[in-house]
PDB file of N, CA and C in Angstrom:
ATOM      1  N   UNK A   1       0.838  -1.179   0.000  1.00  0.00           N
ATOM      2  CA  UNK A   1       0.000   0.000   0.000  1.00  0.00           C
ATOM      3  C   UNK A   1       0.890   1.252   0.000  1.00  0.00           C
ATOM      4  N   UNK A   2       0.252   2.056  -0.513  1.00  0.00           N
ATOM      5  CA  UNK A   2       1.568   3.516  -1.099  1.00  0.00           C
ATOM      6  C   UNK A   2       0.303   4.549  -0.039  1.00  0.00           C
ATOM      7  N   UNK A   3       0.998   5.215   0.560  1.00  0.00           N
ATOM      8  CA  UNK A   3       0.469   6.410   0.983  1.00  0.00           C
ATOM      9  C   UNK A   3       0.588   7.965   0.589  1.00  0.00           C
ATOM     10  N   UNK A   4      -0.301   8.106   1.021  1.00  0.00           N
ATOM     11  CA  UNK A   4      -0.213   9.871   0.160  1.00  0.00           C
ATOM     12  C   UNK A   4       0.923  10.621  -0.244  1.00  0.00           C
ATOM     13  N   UNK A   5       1.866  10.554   0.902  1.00  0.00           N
ATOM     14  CA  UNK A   5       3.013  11.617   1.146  1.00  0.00           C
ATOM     15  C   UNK A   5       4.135  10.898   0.210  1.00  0.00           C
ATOM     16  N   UNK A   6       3.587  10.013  -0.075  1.00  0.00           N
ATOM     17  CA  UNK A   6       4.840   9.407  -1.116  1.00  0.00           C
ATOM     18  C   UNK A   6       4.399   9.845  -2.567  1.00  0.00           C
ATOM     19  N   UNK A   7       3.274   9.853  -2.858  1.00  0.00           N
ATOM     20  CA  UNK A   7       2.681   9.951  -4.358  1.00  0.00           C
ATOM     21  C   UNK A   7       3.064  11.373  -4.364  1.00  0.00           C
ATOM     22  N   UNK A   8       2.357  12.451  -3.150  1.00  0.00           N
ATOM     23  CA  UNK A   8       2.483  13.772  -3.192  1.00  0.00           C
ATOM     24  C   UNK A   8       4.492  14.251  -3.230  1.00  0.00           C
ATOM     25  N   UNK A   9       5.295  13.662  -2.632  1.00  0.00           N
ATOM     26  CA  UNK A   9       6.637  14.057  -2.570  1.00  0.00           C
ATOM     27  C   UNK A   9       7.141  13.412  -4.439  1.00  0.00           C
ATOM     28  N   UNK A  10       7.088  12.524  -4.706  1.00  0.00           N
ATOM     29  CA  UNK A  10       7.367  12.253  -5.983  1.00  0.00           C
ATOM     30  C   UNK A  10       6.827  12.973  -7.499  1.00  0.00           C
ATOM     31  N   UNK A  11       5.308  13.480  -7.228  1.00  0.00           N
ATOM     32  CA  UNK A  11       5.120  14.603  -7.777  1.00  0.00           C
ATOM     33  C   UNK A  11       5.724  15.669  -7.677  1.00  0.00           C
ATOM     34  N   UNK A  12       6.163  16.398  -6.320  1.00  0.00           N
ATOM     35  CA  UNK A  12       6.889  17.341  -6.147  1.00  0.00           C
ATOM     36  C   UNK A  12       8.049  17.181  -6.704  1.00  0.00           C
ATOM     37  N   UNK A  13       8.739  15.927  -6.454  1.00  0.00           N
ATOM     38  CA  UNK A  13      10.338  16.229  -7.382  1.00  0.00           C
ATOM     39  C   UNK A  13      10.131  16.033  -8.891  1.00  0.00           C
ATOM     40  N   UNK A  14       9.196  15.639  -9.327  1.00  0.00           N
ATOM     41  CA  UNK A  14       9.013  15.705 -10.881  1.00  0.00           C
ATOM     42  C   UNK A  14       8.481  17.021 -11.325  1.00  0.00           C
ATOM     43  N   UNK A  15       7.837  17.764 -10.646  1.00  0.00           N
ATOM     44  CA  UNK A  15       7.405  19.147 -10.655  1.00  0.00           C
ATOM     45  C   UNK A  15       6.302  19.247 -11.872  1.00  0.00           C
ATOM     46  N   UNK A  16       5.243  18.130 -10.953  1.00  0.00           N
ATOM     47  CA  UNK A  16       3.951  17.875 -11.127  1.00  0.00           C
ATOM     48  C   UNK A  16       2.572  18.568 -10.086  1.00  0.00           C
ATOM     49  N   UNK A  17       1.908  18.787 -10.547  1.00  0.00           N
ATOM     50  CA  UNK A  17       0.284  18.883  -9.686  1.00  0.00           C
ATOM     51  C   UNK A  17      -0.237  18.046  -9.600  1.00  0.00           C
ATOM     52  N   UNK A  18      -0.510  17.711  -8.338  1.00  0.00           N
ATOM     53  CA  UNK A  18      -1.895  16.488  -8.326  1.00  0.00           C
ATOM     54  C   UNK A  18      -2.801  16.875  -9.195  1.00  0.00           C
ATOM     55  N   UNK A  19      -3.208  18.197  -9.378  1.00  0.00           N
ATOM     56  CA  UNK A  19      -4.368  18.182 -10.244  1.00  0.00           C
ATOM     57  C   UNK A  19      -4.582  17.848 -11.813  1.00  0.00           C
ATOM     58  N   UNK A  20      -3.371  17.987 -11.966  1.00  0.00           N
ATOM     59  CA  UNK A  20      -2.834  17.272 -13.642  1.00  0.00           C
ATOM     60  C   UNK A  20      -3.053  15.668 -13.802  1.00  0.00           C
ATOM     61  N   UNK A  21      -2.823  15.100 -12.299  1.00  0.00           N
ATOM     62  CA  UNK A  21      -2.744  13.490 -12.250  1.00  0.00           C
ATOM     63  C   UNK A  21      -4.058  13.207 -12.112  1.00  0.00           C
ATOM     64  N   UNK A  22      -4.575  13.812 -11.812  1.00  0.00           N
ATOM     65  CA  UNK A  22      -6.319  13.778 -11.233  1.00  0.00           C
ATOM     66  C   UNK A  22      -6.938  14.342 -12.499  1.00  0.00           C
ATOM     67  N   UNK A  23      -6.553  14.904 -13.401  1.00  0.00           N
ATOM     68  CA  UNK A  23      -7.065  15.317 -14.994  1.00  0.00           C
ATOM     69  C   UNK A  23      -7.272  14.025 -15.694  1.00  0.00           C
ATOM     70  N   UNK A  24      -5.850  13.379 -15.539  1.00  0.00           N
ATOM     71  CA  UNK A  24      -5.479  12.410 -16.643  1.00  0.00           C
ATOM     72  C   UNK A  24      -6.072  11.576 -16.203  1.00  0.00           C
ATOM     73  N   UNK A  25      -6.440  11.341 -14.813  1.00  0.00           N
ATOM     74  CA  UNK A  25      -7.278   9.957 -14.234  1.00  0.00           C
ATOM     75  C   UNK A  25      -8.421   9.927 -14.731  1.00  0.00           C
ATOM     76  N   UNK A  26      -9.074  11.399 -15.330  1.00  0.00           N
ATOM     77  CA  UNK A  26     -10.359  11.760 -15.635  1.00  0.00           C
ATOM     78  C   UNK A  26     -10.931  12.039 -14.111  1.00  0.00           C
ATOM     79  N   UNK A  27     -10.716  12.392 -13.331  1.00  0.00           N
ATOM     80  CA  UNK A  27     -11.187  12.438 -11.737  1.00  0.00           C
ATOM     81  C   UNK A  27     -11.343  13.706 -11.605  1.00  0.00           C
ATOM     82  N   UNK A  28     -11.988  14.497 -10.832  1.00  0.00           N
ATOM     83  CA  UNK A  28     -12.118  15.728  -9.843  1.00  0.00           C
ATOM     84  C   UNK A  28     -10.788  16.139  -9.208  1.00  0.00           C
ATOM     85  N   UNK A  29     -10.257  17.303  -9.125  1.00  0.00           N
ATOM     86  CA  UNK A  29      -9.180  17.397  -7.938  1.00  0.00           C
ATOM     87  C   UNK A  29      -9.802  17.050  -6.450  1.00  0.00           C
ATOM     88  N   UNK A  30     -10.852  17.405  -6.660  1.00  0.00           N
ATOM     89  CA  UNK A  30     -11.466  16.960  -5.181  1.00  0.00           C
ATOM     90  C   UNK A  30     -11.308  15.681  -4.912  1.00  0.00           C
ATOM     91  N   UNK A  31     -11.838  14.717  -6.041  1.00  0.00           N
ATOM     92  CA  UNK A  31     -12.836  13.390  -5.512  1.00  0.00           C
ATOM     93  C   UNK A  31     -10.787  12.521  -5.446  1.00  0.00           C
ATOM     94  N   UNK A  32     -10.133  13.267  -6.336  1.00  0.00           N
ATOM     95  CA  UNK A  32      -8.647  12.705  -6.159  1.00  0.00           C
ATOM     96  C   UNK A  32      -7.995  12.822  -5.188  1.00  0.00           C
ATOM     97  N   UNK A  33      -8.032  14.293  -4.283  1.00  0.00           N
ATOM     98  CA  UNK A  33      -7.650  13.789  -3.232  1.00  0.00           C
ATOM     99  C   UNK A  33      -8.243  13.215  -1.960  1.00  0.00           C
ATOM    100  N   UNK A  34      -9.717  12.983  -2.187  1.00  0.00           N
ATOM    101  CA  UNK A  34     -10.394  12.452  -1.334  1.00  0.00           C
ATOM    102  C   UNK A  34      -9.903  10.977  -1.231  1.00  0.00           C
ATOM    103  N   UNK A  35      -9.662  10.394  -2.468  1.00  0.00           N
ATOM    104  CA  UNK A  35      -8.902   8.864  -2.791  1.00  0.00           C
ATOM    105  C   UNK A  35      -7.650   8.574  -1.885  1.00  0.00           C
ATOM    106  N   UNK A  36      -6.516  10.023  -1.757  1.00  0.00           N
ATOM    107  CA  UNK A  36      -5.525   9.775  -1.211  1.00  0.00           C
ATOM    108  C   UNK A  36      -5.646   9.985   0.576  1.00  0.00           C
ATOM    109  N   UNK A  37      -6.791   9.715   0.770  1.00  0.00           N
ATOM    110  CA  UNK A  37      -6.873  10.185   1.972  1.00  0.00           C
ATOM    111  C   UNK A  37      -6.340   8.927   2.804  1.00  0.00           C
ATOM    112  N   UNK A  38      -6.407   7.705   2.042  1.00  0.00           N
ATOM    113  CA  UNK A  38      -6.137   6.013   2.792  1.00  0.00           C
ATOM    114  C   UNK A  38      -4.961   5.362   1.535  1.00  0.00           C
ATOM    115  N   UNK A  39      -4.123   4.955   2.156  1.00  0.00           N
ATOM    116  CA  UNK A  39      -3.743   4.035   1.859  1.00  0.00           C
ATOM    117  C   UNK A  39      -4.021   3.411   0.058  1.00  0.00           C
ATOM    118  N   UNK A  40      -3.496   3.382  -0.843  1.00  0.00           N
ATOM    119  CA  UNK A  40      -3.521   3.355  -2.425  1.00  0.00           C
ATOM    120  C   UNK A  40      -2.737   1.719  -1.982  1.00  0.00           C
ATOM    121  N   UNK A  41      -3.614   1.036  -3.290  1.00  0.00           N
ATOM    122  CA  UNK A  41      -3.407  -0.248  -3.627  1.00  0.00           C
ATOM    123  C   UNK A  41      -1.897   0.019  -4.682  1.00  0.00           C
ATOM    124  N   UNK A  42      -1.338  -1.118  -5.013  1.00  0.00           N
ATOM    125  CA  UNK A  42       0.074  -0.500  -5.218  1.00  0.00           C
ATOM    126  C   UNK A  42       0.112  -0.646  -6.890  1.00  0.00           C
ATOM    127  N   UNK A  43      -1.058  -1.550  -7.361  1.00  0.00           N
ATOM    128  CA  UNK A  43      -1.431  -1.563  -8.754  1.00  0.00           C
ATOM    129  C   UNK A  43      -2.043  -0.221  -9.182  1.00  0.00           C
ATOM    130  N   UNK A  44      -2.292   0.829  -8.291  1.00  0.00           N
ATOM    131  CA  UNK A  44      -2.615   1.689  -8.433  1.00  0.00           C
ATOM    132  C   UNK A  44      -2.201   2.848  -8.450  1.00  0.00           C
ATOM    133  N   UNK A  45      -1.201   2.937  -7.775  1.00  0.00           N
ATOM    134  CA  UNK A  45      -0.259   3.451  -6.967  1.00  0.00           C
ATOM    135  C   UNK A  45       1.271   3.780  -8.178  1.00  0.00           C
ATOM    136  N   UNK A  46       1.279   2.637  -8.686  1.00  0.00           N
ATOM    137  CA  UNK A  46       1.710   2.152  -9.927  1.00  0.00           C
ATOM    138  C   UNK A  46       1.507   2.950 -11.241  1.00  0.00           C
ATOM    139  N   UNK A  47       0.203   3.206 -11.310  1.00  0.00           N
ATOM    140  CA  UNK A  47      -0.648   3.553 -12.107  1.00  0.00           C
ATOM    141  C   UNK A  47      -0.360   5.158 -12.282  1.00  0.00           C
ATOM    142  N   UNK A  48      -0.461   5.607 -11.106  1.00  0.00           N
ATOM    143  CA  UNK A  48      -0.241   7.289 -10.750  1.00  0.00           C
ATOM    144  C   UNK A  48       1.432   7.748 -11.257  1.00  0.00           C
ATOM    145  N   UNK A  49       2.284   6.546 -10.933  1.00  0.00           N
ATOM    146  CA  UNK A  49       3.599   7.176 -11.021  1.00  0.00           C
ATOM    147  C   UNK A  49       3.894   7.226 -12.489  1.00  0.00           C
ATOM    148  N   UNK A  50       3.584   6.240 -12.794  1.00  0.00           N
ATOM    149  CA  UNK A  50       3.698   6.450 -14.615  1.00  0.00           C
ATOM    150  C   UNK A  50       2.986   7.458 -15.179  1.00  0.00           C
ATOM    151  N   UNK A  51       1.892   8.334 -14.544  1.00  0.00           N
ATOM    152  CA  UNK A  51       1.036   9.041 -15.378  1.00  0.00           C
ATOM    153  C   UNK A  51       1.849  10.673 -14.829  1.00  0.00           C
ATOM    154  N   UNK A  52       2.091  10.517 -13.510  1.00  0.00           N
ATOM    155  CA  UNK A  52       3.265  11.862 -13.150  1.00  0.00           C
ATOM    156  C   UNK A  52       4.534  11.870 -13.955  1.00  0.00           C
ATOM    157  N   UNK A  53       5.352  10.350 -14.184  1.00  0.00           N
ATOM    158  CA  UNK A  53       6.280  10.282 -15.265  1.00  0.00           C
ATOM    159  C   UNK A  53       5.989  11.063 -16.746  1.00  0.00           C
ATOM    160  N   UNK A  54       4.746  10.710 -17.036  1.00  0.00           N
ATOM    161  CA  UNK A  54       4.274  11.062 -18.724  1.00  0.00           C
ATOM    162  C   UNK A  54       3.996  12.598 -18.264  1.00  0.00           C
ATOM    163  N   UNK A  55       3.335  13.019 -17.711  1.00  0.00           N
ATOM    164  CA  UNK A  55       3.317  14.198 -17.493  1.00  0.00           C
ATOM    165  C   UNK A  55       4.592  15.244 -17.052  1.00  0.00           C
ATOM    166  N   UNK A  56       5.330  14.585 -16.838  1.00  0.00           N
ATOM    167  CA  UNK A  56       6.772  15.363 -16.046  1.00  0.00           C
ATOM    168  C   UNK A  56       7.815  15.283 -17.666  1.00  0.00           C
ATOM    169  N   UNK A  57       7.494  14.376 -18.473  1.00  0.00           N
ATOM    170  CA  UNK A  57       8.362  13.857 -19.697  1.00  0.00           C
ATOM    171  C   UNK A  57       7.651  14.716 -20.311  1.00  0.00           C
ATOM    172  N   UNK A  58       6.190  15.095 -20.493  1.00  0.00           N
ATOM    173  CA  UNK A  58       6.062  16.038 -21.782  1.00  0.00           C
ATOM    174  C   UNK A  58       5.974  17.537 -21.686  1.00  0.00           C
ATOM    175  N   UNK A  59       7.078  17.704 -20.662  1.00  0.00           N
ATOM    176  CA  UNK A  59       6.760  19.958 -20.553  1.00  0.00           C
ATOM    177  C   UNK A  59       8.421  19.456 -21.224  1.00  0.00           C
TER     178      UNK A  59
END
């Protein structure tokens, strides 16, 4: 299980917004960080870092 402060610090060094990751999820900034409020499954978790990667690779 991946917790918030890890998804949120790894965005920060890629010099990402959650709200960009929460775009691409198709999600709310809200209802996205309402998600990170517990504990992220790691297939999921997974899921987020590659999409902060693609997003951090295309500025």
């Amino acid at each position: 299980m991946t917790d918030k402060e890890t998804i949120k610090k790894y965005a920060k060094s890629k010099g990402v917004y959650l709200w960009e990751v929460a775009e691409k999820l198709g999600l709310s900034d809200f209802y996205f960080s309402r998600c990170l409020r517990h504990p992220l499954p790691e297939d999921k978790a997974q899921e987020i870092f590659k999409i902060i990667d693609s997003i951090a690779e295309s500025r």
